[in-house]
C-alpha atoms as a PDB file:
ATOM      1  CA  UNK A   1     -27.361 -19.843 -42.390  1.00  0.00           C
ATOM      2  CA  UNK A   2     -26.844 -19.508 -38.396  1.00  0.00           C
ATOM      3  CA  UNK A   3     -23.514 -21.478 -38.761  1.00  0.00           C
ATOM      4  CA  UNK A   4     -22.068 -18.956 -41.889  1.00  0.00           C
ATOM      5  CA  UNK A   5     -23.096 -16.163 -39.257  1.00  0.00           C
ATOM      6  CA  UNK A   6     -21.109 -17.392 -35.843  1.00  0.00           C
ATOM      7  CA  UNK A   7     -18.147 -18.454 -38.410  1.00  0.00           C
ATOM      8  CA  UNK A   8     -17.978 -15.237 -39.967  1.00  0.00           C
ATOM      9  CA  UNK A   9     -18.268 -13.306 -36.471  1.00  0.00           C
ATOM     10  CA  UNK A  10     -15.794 -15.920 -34.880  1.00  0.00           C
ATOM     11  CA  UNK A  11     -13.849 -14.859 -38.210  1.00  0.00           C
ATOM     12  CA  UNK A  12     -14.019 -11.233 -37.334  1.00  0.00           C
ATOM     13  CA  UNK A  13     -13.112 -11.421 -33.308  1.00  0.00           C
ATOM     14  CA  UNK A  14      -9.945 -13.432 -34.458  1.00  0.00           C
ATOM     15  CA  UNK A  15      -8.975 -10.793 -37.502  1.00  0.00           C
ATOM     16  CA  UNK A  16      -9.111  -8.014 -35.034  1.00  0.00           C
ATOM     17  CA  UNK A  17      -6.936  -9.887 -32.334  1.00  0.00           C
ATOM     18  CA  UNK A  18      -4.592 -10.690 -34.404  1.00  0.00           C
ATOM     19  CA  UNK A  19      -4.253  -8.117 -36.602  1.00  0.00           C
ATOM     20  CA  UNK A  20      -0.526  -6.257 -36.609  1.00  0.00           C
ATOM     21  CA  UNK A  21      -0.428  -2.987 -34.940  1.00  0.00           C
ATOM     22  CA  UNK A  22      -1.027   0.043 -36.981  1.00  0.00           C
ATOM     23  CA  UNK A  23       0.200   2.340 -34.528  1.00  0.00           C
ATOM     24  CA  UNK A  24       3.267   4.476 -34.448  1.00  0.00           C
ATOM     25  CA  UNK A  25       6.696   2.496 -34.250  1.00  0.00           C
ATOM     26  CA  UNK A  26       8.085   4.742 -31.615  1.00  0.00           C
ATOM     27  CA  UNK A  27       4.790   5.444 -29.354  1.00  0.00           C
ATOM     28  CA  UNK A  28       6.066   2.969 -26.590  1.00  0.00           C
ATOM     29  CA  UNK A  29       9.470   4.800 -26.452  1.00  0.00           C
ATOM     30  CA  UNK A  30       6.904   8.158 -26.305  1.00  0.00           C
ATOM     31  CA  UNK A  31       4.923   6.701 -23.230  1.00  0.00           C
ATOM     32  CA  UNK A  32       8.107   5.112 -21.622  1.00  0.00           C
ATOM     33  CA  UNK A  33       9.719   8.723 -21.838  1.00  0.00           C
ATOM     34  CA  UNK A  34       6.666  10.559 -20.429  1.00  0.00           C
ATOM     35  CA  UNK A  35       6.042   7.765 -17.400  1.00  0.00           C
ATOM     36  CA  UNK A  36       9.641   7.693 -16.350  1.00  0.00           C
ATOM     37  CA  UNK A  37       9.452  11.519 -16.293  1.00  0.00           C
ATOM     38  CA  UNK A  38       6.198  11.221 -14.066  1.00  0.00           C
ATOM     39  CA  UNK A  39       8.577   9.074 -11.390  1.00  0.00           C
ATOM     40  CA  UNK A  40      10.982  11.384 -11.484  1.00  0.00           C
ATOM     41  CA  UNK A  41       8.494  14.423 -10.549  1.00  0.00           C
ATOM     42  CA  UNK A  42       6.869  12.627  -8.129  1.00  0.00           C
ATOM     43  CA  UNK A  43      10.453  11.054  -6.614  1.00  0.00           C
ATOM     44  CA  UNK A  44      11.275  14.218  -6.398  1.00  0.00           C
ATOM     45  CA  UNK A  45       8.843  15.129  -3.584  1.00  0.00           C
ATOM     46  CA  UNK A  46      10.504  12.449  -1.318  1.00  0.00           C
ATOM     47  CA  UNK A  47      13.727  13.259  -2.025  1.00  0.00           C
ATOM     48  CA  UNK A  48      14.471  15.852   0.898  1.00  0.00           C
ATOM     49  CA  UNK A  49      13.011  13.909   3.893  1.00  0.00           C
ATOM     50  CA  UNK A  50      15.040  10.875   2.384  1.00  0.00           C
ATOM     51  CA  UNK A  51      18.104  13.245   2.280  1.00  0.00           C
ATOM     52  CA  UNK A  52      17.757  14.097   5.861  1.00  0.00           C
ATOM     53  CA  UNK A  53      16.826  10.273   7.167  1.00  0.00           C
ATOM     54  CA  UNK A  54      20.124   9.530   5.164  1.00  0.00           C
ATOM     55  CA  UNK A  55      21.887  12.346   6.650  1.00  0.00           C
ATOM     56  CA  UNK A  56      21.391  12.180  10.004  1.00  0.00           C
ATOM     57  CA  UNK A  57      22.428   8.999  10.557  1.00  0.00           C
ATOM     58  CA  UNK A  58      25.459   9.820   9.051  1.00  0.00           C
ATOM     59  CA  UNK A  59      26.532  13.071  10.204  1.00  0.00           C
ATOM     60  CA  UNK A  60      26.524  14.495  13.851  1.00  0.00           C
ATOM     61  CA  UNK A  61      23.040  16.125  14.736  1.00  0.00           C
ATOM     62  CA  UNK A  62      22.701  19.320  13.434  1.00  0.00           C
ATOM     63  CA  UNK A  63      25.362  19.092  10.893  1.00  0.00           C
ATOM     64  CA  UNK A  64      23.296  16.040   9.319  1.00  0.00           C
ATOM     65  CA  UNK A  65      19.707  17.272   8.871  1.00  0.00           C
ATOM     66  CA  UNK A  66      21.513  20.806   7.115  1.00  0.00           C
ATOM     67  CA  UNK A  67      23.549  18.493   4.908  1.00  0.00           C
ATOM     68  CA  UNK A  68      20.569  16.137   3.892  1.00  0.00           C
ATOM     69  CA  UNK A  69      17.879  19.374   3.031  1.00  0.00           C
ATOM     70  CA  UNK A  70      20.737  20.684   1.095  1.00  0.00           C
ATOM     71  CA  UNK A  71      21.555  17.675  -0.587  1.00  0.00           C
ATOM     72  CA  UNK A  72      17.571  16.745  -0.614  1.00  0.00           C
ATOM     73  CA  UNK A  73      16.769  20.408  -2.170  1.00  0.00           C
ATOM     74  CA  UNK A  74      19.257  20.013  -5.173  1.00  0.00           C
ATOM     75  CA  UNK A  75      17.840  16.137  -6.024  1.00  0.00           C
ATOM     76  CA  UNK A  76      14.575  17.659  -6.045  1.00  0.00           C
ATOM     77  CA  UNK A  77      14.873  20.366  -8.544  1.00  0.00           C
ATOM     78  CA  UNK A  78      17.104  18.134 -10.891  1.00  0.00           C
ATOM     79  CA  UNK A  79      14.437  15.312 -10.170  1.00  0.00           C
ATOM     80  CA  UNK A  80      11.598  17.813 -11.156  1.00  0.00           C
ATOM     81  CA  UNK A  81      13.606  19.486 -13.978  1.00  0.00           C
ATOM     82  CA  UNK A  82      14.354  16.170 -15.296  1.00  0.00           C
ATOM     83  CA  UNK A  83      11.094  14.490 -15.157  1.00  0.00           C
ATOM     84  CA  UNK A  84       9.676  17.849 -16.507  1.00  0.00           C
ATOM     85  CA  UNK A  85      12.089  17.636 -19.729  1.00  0.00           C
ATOM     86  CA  UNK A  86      11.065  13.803 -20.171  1.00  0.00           C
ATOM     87  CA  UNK A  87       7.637  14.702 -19.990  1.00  0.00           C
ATOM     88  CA  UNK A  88       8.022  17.271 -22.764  1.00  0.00           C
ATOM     89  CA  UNK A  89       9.849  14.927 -24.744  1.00  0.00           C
ATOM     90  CA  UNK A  90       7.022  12.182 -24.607  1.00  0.00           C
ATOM     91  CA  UNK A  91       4.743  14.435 -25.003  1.00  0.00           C
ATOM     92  CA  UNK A  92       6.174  16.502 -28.128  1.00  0.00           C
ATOM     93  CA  UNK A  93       4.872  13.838 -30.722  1.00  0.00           C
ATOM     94  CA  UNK A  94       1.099  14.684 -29.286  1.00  0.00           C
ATOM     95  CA  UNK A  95       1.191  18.266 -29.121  1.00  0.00           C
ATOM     96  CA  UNK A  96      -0.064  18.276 -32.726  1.00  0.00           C
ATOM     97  CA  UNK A  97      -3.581  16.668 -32.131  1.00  0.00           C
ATOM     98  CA  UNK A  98      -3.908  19.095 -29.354  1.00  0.00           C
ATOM     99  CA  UNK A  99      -3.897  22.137 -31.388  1.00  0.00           C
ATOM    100  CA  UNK A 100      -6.112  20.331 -34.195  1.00  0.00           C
ATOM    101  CA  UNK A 101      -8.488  19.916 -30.680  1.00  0.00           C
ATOM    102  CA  UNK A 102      -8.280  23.184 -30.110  1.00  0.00           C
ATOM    103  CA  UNK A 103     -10.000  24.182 -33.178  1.00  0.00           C
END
């Protein structure tokens, strides 16, 4: 009787490893949208100083620091815009179960 017990529970661990995924066929495309979104916000935070080390090593002094924040400023708001609209998009799918939590 001990042995019918381990072989059915060793029966059960391996039916749940190896089961097939239920899950949605697209999720992974969901999560890769919303993480790759998440770089993009946060590479946006760098991307003025990174301008301006860039800059200033190419352009003369003053010239090179006022090129790179300008240059910096406009990758960060399409970096944030960006990784804001990727975000959404990943997220979209979801948005349902939140309004059923909500409730």
């Amino acid at each position: 009787m001990r042995k019918l017990k381990k072989s059915f529970y060793l029966l059960f661990v391996f039916g749940v490893l190896f089961m097939p995924s239920l899950g949605y066929a697209e999720m992974g495309e969901d999560i890769s949208y919303a993480a790759r979104g998440a770089g993009k916000i946060v590479g946006g935070v760098f991307a003025i100083p990174k301008a301006m080390l860039q800059d200033s090593g190419r352009v003369l002094f003053p010239f090179g620091l006022v090129t790179g924040a300008i240059r910096g400023t406009v990758e960060t708001v399409t970096g944030v815009v960006g990784g804001v609209v990727d975000v959404a998009r990943g997220g979209a799918p979801y948005a349902k179960y939140a309004a059923i939590a909500a409730l």
